[in-house]
Protein backbone atom coordinates (compact mmCIF):
# COMPACT_ATOMS: atom_id res chain seq x y z
CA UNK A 1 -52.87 -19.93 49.41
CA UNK A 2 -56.66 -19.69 49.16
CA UNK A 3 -56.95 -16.34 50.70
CA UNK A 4 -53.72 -14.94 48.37
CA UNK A 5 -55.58 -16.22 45.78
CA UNK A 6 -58.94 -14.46 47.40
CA UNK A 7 -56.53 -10.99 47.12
CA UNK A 8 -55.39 -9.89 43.39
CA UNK A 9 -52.94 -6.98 45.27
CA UNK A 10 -51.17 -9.66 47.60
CA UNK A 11 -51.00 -11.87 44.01
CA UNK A 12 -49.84 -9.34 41.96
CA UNK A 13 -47.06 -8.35 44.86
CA UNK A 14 -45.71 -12.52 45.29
CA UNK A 15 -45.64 -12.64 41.41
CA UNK A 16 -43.58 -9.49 40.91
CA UNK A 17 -41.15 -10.66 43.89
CA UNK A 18 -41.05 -13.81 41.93
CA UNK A 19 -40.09 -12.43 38.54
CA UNK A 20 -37.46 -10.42 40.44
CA UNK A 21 -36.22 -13.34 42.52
CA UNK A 22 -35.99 -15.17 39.27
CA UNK A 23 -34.19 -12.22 37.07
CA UNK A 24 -31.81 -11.57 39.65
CA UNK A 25 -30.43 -15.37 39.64
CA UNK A 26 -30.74 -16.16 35.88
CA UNK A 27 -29.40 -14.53 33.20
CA UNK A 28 -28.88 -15.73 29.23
CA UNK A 29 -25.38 -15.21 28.08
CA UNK A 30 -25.23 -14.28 24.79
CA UNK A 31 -22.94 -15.69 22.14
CA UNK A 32 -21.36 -12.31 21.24
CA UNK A 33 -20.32 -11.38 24.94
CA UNK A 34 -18.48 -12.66 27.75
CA UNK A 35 -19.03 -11.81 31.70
CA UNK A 36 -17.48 -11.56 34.63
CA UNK A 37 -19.56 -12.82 38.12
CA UNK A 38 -18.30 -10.16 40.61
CA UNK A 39 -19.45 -10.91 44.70
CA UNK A 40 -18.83 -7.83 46.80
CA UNK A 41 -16.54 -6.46 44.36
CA UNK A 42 -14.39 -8.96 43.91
CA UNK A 43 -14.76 -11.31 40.47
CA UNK A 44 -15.57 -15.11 41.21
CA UNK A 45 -16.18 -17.05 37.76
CA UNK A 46 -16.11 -16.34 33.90
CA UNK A 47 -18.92 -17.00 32.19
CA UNK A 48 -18.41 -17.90 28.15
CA UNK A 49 -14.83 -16.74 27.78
CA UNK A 50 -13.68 -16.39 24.55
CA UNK A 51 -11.05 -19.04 23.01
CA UNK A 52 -9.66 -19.15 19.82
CA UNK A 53 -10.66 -21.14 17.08
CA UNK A 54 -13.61 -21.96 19.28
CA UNK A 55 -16.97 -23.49 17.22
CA UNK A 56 -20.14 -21.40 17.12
CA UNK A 57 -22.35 -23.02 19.97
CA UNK A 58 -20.30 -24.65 21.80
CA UNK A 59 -18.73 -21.81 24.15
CA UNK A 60 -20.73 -21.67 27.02
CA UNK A 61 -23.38 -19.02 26.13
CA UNK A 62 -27.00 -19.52 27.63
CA UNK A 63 -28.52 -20.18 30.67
CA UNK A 64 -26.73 -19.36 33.63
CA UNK A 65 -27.39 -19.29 37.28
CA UNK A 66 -25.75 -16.62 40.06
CA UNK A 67 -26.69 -15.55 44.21
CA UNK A 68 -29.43 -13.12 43.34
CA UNK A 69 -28.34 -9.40 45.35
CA UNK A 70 -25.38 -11.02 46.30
CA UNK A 71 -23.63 -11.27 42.61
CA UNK A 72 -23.41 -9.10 39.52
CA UNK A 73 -22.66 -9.90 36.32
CA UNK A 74 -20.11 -7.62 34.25
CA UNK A 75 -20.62 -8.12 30.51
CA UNK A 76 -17.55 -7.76 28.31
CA UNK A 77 -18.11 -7.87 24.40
CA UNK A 78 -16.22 -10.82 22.24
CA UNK A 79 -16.23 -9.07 19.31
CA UNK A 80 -13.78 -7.31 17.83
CA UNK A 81 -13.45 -3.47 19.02
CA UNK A 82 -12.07 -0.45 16.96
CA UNK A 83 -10.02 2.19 18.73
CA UNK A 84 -9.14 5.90 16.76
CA UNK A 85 -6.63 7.61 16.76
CA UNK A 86 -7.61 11.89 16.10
CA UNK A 87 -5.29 13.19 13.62
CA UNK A 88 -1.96 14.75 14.64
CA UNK A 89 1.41 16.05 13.88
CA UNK A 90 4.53 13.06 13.65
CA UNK A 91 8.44 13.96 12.73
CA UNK A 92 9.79 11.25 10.50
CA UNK A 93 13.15 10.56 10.54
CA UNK A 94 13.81 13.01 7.75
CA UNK A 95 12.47 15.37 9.75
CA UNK A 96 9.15 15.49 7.68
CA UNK A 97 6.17 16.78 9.47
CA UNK A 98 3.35 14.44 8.28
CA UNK A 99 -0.62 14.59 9.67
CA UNK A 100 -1.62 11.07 10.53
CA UNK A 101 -4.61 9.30 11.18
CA UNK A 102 -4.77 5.82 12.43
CA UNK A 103 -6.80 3.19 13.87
CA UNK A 104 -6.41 0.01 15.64
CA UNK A 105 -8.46 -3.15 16.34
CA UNK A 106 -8.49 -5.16 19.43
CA UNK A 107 -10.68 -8.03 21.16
CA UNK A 108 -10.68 -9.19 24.79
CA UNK A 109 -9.10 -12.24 25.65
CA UNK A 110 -8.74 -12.16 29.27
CA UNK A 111 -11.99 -10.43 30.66
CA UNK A 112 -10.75 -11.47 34.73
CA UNK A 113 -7.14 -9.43 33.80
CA UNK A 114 -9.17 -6.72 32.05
CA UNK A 115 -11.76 -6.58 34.63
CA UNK A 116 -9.28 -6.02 37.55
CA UNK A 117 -6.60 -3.39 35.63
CA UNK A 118 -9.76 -1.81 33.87
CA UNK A 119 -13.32 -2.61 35.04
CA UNK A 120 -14.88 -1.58 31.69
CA UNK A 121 -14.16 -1.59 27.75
CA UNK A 122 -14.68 1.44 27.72
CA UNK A 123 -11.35 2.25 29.91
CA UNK A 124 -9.65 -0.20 28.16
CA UNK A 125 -10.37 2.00 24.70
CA UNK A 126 -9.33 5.11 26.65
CA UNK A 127 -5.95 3.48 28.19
CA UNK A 128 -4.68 2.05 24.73
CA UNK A 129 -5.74 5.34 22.42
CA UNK A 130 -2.41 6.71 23.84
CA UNK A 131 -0.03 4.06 23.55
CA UNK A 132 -1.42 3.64 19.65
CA UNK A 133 -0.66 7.09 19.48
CA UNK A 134 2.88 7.29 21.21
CA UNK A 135 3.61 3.61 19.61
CA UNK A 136 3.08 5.68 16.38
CA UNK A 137 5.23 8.35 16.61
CA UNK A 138 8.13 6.38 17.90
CA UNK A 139 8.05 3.93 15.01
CA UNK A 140 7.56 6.73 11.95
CA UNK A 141 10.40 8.40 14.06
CA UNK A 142 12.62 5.90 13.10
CA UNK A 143 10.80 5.45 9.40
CA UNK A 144 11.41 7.99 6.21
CA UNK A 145 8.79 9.57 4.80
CA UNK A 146 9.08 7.31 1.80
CA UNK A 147 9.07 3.98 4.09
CA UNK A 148 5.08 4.70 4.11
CA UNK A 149 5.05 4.90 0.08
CA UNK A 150 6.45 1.82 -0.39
CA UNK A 151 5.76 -1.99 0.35
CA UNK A 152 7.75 -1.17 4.18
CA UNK A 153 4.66 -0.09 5.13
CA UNK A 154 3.25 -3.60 6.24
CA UNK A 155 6.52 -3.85 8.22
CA UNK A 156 5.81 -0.29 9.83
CA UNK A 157 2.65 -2.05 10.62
CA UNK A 158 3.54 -4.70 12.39
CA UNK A 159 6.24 -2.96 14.65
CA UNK A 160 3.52 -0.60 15.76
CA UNK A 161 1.49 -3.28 16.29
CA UNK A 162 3.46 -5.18 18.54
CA UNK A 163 4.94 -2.24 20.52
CA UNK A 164 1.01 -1.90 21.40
CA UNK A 165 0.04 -5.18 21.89
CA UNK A 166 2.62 -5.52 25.24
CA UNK A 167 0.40 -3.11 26.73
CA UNK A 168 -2.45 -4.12 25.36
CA UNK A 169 -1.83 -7.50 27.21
CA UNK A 170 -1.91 -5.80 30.39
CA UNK A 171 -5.26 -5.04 30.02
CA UNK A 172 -6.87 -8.44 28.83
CA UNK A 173 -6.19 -7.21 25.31
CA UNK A 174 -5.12 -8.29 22.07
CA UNK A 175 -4.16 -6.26 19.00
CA UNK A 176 -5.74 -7.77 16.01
CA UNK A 177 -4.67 -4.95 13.64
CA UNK A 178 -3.36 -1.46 13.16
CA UNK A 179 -3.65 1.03 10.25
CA UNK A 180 -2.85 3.89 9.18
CA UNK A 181 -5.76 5.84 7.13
CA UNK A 182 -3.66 8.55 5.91
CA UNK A 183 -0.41 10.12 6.31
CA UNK A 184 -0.07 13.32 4.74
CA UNK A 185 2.80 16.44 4.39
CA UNK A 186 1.15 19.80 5.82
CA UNK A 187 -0.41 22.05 3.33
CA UNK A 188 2.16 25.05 2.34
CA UNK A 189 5.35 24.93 1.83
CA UNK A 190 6.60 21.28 3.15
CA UNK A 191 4.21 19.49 0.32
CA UNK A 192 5.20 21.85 -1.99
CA UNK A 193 8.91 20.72 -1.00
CA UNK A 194 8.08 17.30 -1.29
CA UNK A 195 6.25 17.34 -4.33
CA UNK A 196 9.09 19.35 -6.13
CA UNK A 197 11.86 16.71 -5.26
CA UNK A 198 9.37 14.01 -6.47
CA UNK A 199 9.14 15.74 -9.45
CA UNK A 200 13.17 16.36 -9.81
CA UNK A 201 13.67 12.87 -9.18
CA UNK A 202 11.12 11.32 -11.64
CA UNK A 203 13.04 13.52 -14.24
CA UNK A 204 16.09 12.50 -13.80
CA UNK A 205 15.14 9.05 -13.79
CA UNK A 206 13.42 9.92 -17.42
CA UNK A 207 16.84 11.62 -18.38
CA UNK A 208 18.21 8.38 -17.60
CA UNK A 209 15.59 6.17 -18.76
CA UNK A 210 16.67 8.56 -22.30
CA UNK A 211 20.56 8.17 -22.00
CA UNK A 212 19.94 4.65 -21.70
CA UNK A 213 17.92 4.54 -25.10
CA UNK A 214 19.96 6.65 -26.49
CA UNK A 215 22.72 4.74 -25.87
CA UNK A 216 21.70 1.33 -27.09
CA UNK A 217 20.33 3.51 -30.45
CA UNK A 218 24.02 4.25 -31.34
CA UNK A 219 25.41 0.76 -30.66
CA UNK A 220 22.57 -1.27 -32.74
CA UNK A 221 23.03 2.17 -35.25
CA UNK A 222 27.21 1.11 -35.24
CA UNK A 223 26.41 -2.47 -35.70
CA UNK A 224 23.68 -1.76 -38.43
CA UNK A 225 26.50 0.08 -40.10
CA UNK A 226 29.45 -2.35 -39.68
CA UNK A 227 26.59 -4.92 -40.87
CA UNK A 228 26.49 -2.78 -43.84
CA UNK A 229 29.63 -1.67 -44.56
CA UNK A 230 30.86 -5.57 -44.42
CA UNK A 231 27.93 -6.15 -46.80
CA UNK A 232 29.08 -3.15 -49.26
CA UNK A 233 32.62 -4.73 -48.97
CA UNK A 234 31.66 -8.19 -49.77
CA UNK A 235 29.90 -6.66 -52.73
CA UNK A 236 32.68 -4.77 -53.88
CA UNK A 237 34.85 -7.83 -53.15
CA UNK A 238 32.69 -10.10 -55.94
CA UNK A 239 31.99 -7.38 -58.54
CA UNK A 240 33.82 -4.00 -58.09
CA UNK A 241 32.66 -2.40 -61.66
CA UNK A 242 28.99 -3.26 -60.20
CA UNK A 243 29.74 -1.51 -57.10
CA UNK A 244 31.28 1.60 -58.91
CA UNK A 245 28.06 1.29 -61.08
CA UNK A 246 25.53 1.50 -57.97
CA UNK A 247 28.09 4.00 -55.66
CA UNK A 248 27.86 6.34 -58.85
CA UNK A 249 24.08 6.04 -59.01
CA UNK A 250 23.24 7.09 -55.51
CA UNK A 251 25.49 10.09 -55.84
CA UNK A 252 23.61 11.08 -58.77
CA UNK A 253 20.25 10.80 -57.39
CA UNK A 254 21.20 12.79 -54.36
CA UNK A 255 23.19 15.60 -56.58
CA UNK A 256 20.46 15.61 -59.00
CA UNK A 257 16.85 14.42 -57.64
CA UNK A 258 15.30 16.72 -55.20
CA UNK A 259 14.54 14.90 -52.33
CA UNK A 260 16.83 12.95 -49.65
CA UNK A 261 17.81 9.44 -50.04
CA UNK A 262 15.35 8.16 -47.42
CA UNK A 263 12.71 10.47 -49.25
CA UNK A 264 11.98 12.33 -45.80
CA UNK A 265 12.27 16.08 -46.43
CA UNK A 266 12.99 17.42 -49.70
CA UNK A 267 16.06 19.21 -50.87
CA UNK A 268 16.04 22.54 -52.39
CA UNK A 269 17.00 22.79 -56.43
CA UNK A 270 20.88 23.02 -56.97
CA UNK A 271 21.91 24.51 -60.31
CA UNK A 272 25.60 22.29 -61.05
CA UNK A 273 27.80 23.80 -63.80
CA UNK A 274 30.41 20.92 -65.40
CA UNK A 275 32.47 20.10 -67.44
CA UNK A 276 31.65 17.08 -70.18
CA UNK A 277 34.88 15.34 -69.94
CA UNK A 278 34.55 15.86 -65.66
CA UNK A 279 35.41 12.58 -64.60
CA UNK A 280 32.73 12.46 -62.18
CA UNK A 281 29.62 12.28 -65.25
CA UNK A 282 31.79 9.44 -66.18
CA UNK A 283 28.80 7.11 -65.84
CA UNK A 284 26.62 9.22 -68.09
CA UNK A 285 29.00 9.25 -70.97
CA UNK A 286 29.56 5.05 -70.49
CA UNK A 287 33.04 5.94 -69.74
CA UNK A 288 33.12 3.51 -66.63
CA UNK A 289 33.99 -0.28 -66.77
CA UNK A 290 30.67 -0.92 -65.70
CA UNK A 291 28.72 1.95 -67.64
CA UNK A 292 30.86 0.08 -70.63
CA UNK A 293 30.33 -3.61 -69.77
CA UNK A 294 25.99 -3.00 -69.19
């Protein structure tokens, strides 16, 4: 010991073969990953595997020990991953051509079964881009264009997402959620189809929206006027020369007055040639019962 001390080079060399020695059979596991302890190629022990529901601080991260040269450590993230999908061409089922983009979100939950079907994330991302994109077409191949308008989409969702996560589980895998970004018609003539049977449907639903309204205008317009008419009757019924009086008055206004009875529009000026004894200016000459009894 004295003479390594005597010699810095010799010191410098030990301390450096320490460091290694010491690097090569400790390593910190973080919180945020997993690994896998691989000897000659073949994995031995998990270190830090994720579990569900598991507390912060109390799954295994920190300090651990391996046989330095002997044993490598394969680190596999715990956090959730995002795979894309690059936009292409699907057939819905009514045969619309739509341009889709899509993602999907996965974590590892086996890193052993992901580690032996896969070796890396990174394979695992390029083995299940594929399936999310052949899992897609074969569900909107079943869907209608206007299943991904409407509140079917979740559903369209989930099938999708469960078609991928049986692979998914092949490689360690689980499917925490899968979107679609967009899903468009084609510029040219297919939108322009779509758009113009969007538009003829949305006005015939207004023309029937208006038949509707229409229709309950002339039955509260009948039973305003059977309303009426009963109330005309019942006054006729209590003073008939009254009645005469008032029916007599309203014709004159609207022979005579220019302007409507509602006083909406008025009337153009009518030049009326009669006879004084023409039972009809009764009223003026207090010929009627009721012109004679007021």
């Amino acid at each position: 010991m004295n003479n390594l001390a005597r010699n810095p080079i010799a010191l410098s060399i030990v301390t450096i073969l320490l460091l290694i020695l010491v690097a090569a059979t400790f390593s910190i596991v973080p919180e945020t990953e997993q690994a896998v302890v691989v000897r000659f190629g073949q994995p031995i022990r998990i270190l830090n595997k994720y579990h569900p529901n598991e507390p912060y601080g109390r799954t295994g991260a920190g300090l651990a020990a391996r046989i330095p040269f002997l044993e490598t450590i394969v680190w596999i993230d715990k956090r959730i991953q995002s795979i894309g999908m690059d936009n292409q061409q699907v057939l819905s089922a009514d045969q619309q051509r739509l341009q889709v983009d899509a993602f999907a979100r996965y974590r590892i939950v086996d890193p052993l079964r992901m580690y032996i079907s896969a070796q890396t994330e990174e394979n695992v991302s390029n083995q299940l881009r594929p399936i999310l994109a052949s899992a897609l077409r074969n569900e909107l191949g079943r869907q209608p264009f206007a299943a991904l308008l409407s509140p079917e989409r979740g559903q369209v969702m989930d099938n999708i997402q469960n078609a991928l996560n049986r692979v998914a589980a092949q490689y360690g895998a689980e499917i925490i959620d899968v979107r679609i970004k967009h899903a468009d018609l084609p510029d040219g003539t297919p939108l322009d189809s779509a758009y113009e049977r969007m538009r003829t449907a949305r006005t015939q639903e207004a023309r029937s929206i208006e038949a509707q309204g229409y229709k309950q205008a002339q039955i509260i317009r009948a039973e305003a006027d059977a309303e009426a008419a009963a109330t005309y009757a019942h006054a006729f019924n209590q003073d008939p020369d009254f009645y005469d009086f008032w029916r007599a008055m309203q014709s004159y206004r609207t022979s005579f007055v220019a302007e409507t009875p509602t006083g909406d529009q008025p009337r153009g000026r009518t030049n009326i040639i009669l006879s004084p004894n023409n039972d009809y200016l009764r009223q003026f000459r207090g010929g009627g019962a009721a012109g004679s009894g007021r």
